[in-house]
N, C-alpha and C. Protein backbone atom coordinates (compact mmCIF):
# COMPACT_ATOMS: atom_id res chain seq x y z
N UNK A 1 0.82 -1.19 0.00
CA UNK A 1 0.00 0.00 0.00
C UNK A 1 0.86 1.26 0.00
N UNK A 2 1.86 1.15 1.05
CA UNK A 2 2.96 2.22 0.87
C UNK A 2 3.23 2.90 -0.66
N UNK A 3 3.81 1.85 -1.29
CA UNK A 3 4.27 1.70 -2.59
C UNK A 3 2.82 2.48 -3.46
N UNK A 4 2.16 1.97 -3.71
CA UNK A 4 1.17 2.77 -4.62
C UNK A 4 0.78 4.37 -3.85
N UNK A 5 0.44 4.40 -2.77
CA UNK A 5 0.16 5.82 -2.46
C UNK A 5 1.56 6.87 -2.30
N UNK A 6 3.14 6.16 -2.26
CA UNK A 6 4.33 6.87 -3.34
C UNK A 6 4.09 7.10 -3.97
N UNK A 7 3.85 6.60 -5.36
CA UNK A 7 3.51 6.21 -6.32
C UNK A 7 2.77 7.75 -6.84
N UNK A 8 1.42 7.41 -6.29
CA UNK A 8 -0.16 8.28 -6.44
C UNK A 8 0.53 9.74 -6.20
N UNK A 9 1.20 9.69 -4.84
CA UNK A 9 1.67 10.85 -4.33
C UNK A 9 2.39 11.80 -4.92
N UNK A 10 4.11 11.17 -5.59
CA UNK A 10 4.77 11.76 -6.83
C UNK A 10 4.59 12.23 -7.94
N UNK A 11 3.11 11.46 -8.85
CA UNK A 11 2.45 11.63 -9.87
C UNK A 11 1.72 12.97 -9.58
N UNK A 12 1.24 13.19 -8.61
CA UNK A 12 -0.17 14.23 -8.48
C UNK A 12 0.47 14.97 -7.16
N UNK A 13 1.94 15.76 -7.01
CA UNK A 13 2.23 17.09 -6.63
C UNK A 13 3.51 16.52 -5.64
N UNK A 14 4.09 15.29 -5.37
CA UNK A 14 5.15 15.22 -5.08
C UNK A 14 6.75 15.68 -5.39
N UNK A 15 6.62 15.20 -6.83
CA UNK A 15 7.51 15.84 -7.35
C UNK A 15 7.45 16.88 -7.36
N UNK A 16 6.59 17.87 -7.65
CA UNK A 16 6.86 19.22 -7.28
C UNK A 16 6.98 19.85 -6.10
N UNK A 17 6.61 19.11 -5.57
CA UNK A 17 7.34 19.56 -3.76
C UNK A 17 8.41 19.26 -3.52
N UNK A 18 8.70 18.48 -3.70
CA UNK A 18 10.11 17.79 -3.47
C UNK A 18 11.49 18.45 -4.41
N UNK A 19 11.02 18.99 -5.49
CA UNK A 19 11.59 19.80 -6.44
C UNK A 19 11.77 21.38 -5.64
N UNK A 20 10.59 21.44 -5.32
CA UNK A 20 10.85 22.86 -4.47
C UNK A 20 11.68 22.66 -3.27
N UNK A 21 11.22 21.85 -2.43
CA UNK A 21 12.20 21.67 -1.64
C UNK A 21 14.13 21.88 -1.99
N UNK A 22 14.06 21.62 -2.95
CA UNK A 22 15.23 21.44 -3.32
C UNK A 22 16.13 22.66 -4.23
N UNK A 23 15.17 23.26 -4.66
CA UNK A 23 15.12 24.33 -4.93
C UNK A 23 15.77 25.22 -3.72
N UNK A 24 14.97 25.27 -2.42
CA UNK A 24 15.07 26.28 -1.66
C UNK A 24 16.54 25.90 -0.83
N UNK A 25 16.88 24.34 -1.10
CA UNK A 25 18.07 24.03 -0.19
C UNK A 25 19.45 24.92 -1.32
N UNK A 26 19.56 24.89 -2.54
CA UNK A 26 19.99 25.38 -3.53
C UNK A 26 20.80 26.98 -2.89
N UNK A 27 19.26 27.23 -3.15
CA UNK A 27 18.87 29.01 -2.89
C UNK A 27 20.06 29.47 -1.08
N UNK A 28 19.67 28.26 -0.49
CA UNK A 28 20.02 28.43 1.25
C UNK A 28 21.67 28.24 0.95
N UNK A 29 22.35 27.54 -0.16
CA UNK A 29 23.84 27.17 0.31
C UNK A 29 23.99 27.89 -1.14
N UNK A 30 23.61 28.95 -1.66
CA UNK A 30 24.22 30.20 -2.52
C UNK A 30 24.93 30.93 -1.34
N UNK A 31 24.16 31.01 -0.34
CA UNK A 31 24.75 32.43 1.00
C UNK A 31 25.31 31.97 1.89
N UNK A 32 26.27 30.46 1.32
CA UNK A 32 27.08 30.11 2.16
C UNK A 32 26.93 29.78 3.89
N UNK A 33 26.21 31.17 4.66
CA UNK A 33 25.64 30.92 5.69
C UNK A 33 24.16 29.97 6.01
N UNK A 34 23.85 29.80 4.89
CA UNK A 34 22.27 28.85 4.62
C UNK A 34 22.72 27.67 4.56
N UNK A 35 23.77 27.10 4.30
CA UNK A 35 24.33 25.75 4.33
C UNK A 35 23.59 24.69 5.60
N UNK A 36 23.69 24.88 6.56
CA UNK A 36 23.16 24.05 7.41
C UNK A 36 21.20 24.06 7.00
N UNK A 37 20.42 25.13 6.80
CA UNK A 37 19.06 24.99 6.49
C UNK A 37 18.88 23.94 4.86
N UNK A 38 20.35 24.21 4.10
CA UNK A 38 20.54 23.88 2.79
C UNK A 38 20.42 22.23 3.02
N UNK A 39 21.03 21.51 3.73
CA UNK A 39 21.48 19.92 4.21
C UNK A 39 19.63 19.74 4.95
N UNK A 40 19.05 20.33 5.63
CA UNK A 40 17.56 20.02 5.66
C UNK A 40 16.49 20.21 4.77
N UNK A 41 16.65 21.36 4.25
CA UNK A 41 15.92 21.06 2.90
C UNK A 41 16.02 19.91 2.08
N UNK A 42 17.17 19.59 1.64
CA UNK A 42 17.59 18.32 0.77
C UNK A 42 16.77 17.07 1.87
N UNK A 43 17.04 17.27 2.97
CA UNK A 43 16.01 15.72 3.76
C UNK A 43 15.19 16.25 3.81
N UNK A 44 14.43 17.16 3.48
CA UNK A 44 12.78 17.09 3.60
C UNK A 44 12.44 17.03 2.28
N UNK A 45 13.43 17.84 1.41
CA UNK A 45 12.95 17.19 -0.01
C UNK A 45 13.22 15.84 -0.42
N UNK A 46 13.67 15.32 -0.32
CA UNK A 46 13.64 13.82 -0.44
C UNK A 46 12.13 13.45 0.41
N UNK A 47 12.40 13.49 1.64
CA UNK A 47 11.05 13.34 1.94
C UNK A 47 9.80 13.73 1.34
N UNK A 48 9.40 14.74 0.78
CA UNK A 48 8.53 14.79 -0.13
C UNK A 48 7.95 14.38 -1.22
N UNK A 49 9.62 13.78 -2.16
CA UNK A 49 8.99 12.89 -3.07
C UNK A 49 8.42 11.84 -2.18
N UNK A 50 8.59 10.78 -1.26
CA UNK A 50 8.03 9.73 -1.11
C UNK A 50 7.95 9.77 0.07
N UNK A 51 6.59 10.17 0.71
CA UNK A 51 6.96 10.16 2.27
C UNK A 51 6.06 8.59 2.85
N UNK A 52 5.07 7.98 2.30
CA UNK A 52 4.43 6.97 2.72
C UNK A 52 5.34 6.16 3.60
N UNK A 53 5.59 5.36 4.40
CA UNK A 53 6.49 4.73 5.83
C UNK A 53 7.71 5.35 5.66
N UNK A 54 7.77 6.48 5.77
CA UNK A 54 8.89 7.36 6.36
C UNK A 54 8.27 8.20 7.58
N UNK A 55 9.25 8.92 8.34
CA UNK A 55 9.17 9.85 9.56
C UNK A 55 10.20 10.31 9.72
N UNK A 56 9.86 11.85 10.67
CA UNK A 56 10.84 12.45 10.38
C UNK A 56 11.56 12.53 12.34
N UNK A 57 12.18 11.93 12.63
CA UNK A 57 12.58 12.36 13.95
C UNK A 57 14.01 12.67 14.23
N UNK A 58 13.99 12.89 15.83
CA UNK A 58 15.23 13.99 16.05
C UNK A 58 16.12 12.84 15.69
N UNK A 59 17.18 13.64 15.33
CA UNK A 59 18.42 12.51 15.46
C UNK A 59 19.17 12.31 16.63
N UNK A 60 19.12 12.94 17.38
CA UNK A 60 19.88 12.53 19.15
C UNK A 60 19.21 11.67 19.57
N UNK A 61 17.35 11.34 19.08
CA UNK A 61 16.68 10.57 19.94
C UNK A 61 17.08 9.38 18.84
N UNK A 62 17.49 9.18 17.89
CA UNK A 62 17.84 8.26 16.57
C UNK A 62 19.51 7.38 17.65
N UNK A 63 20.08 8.73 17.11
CA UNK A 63 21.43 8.06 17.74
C UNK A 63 22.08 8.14 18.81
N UNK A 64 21.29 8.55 19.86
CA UNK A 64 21.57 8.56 21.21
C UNK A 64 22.81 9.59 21.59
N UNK A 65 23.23 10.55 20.77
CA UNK A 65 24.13 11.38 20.96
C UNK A 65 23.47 12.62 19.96
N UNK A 66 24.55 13.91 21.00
CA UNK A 66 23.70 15.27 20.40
C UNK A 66 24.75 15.33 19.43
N UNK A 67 24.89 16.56 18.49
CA UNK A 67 25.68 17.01 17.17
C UNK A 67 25.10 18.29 17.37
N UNK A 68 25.47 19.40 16.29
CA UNK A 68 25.35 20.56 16.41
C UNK A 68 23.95 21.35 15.72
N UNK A 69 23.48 19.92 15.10
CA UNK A 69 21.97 20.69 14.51
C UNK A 69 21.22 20.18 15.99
N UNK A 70 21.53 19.33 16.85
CA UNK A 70 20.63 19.25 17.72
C UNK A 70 20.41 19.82 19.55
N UNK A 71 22.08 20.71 19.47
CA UNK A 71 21.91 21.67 20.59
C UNK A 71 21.71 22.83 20.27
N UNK A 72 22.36 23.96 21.24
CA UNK A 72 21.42 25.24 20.93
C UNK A 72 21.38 25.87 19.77
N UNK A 73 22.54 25.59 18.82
CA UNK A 73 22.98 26.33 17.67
C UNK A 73 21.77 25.74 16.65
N UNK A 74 21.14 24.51 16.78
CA UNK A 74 19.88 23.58 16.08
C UNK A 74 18.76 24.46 16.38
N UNK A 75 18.82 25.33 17.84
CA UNK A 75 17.64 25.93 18.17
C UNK A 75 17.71 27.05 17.22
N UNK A 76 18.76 27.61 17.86
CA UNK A 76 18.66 29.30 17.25
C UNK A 76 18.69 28.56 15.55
N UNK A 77 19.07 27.90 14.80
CA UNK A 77 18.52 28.04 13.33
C UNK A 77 17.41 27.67 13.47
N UNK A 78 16.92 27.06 14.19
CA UNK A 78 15.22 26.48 13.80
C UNK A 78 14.69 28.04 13.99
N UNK A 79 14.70 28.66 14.99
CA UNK A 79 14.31 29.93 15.24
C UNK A 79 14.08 30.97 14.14
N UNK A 80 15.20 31.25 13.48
CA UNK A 80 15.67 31.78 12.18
C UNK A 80 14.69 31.20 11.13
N UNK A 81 14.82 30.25 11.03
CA UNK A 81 13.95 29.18 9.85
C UNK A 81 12.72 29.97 10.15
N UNK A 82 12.21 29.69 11.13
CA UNK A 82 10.89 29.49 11.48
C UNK A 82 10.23 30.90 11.16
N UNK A 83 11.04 31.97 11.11
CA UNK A 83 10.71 33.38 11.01
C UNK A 83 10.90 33.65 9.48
N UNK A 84 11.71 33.41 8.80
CA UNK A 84 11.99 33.50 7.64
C UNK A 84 11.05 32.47 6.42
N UNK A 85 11.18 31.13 6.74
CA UNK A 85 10.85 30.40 5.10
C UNK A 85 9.81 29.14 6.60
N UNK A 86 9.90 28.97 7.70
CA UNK A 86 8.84 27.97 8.22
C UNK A 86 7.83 28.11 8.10
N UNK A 87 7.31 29.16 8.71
CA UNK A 87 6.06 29.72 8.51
C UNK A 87 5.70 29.51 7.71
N UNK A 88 6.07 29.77 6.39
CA UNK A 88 5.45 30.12 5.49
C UNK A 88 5.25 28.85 4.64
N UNK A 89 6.15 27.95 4.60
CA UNK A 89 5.93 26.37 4.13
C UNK A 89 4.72 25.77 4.77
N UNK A 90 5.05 25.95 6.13
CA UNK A 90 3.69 25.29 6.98
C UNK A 90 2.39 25.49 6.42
N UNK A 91 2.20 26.72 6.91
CA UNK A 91 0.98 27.25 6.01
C UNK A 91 0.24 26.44 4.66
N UNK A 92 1.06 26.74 3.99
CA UNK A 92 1.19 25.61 2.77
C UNK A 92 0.95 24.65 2.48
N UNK A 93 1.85 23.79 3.66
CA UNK A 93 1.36 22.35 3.46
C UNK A 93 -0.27 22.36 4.20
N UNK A 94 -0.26 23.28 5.18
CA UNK A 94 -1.68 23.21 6.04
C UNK A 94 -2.76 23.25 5.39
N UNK A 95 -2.74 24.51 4.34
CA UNK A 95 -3.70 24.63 3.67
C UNK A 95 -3.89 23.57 2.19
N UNK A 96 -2.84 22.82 2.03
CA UNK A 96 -2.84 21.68 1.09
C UNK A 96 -3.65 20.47 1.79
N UNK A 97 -3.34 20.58 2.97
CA UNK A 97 -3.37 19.58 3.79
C UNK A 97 -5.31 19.19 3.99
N UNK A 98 -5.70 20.77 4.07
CA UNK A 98 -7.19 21.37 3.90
C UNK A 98 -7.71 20.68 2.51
N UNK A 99 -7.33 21.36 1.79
CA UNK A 99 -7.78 20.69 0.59
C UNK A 99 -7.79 19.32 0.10
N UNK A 100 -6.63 18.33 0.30
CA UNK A 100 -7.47 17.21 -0.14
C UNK A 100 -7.88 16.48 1.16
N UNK A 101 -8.45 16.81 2.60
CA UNK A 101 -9.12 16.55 3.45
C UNK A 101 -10.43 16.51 2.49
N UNK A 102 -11.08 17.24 2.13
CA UNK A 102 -12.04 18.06 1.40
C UNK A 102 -12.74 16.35 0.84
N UNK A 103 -11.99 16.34 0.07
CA UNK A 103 -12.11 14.45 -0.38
C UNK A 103 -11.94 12.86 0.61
N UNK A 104 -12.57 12.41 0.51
CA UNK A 104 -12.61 11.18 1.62
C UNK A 104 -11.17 10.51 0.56
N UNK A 105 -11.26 10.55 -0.49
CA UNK A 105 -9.69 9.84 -1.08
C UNK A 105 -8.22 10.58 -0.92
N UNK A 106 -8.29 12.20 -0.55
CA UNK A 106 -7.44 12.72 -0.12
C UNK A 106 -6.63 12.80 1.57
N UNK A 107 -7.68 12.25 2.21
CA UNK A 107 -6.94 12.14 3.96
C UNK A 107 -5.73 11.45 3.73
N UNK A 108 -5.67 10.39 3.36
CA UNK A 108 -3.71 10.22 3.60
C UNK A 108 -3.04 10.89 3.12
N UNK A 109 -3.66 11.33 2.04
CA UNK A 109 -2.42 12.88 1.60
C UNK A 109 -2.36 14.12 2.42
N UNK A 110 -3.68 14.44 2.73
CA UNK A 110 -3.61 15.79 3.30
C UNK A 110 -3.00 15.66 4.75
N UNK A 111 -2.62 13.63 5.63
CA UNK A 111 -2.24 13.26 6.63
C UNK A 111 -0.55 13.79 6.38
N UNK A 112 -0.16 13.45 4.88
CA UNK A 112 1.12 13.68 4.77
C UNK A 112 1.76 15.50 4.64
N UNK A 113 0.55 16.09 3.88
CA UNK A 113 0.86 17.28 4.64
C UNK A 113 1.63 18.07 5.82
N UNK A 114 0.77 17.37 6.67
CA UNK A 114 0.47 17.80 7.71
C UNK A 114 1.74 17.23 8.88
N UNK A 115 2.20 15.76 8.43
CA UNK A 115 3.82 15.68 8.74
C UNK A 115 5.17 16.50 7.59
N UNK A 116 4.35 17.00 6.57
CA UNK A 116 5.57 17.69 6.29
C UNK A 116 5.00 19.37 6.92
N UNK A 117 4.30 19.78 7.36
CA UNK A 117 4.05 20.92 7.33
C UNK A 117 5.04 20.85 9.30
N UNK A 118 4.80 19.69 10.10
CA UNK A 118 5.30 19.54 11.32
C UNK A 118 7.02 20.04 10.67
N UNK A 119 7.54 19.58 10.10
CA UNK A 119 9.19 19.13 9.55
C UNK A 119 9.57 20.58 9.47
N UNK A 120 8.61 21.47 8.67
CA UNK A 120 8.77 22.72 8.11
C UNK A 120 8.73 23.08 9.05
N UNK A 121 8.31 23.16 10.17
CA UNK A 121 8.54 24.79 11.16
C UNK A 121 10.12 24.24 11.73
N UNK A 122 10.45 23.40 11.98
CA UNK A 122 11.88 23.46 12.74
C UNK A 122 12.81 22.35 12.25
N UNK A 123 13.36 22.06 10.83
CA UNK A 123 13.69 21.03 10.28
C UNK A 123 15.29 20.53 10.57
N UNK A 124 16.34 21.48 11.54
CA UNK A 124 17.74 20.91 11.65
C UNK A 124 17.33 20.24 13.28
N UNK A 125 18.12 19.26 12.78
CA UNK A 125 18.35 18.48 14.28
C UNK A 125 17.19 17.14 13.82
N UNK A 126 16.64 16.95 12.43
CA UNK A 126 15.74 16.09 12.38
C UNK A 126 16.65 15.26 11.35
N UNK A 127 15.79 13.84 11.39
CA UNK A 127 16.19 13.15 9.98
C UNK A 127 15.04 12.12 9.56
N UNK A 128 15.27 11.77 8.59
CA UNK A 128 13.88 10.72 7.78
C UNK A 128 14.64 9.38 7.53
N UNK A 129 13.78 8.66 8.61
CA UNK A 129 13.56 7.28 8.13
C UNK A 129 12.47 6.57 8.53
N UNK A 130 12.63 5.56 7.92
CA UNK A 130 11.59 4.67 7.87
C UNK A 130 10.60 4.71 9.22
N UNK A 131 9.80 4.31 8.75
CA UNK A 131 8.31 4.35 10.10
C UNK A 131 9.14 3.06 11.25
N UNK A 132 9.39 1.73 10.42
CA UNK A 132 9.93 0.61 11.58
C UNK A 132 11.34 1.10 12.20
N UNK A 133 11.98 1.83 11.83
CA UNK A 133 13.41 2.59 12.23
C UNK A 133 13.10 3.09 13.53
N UNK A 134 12.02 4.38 13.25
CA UNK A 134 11.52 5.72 14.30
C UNK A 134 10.37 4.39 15.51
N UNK A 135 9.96 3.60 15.08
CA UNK A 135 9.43 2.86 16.02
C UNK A 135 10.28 2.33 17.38
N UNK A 136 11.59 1.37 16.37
CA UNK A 136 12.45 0.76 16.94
C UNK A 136 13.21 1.47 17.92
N UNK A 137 13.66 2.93 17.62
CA UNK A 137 14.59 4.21 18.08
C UNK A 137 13.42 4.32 19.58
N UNK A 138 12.44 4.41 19.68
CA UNK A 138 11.31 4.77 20.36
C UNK A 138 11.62 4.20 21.57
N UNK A 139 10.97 2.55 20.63
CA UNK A 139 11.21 1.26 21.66
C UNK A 139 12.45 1.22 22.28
N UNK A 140 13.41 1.13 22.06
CA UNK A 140 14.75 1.42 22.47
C UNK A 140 15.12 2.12 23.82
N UNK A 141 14.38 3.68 23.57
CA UNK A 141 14.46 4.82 24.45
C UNK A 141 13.84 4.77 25.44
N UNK A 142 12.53 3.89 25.23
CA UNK A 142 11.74 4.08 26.42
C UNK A 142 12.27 2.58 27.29
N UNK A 143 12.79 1.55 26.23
CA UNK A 143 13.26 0.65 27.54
C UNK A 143 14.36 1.22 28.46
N UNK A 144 15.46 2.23 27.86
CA UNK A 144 16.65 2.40 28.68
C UNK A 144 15.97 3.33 29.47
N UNK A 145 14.94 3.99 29.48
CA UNK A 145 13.98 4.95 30.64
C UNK A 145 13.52 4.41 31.28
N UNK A 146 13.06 2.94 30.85
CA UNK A 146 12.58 2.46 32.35
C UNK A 146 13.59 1.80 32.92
N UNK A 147 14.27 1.19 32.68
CA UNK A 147 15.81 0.51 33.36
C UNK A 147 15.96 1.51 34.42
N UNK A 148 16.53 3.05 33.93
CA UNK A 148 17.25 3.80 34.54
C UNK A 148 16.56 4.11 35.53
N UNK A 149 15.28 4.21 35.18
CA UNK A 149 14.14 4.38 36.26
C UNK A 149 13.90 3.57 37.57
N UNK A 150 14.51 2.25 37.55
CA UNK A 150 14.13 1.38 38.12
C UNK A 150 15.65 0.63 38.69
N UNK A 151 16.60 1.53 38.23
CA UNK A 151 17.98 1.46 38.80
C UNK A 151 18.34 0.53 37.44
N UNK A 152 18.20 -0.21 37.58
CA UNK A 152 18.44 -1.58 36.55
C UNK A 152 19.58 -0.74 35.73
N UNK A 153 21.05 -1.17 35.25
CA UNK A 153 22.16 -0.95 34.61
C UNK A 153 21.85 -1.37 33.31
């Protein structure tokens, strides 16, 4: 099912999202200082062509260690983002997201929206993989929380 609603998805406005996306990562590492928003655009554009069992989560909660998109310097660009080009993507996908709600055959699309419109307000410090990946990363986290919780080494 994944596979065909890719598929459906790319045909009828993926690719052009995903094109834009890529576009704007382009545009972000012309000014040299956009380089880091430039490396998230490119993963959310990818994500756009095909987002069906993908997700987008933090990567510290992925790989159990921070990096520099995911401490404060991750904040203050999300911050930046978010004032400049988030907003305004969100929106976008929101109100895309509206529209094929509109249709009982559009909710999983306008569902996917609505995780790319999440990605768009604060996209460094994130990464895309698979739905069983971001499950597993989950499962993972919450067993070493309860261990620690419970003393258990």
């Amino acid at each position: 099912m994944r596979a065909i609603g890719n598929i459906v998805w790319f045909v009828f406005g993926g690719l052009v999202m995903g094109l834009g996306w890529w576009l704007a990562g382009l545009l972000a590492m012309i000014t040299i200082v956009g380089i880091p928003w430039a490396r998230s655009c490119f993963v959310i554009g990818t994500f756009a062509f095909f987002p069906f069992g993908k997700e987008a989560v933090d990567r510290e909660e992925l790989s159990g260690r921070g990096d520099i998109g995911t401490s404060i310097f991750g904040t203050v660009g999300n911050i930046i983002w978010f004032v400049f080009a988030g907003i305004w993507l969100a929106i976008g996908h929101v109100c895309s997201a509206v529209a094929c709600c509109l249709t009982i055959i559009g909710i999983p699309f306008g569902i996917q929206h609505l995780k790319l419109a999440g990605i768009a307000l604060a996209p460094i410090g994130k990464t895309v993989v698979s739905c069983d990946v971001a499950e597993a990363s989950r499962r993972f986290n919450a067993d070493a929380t309860v261990r620690r919780m419970r003393g258990v080494a």
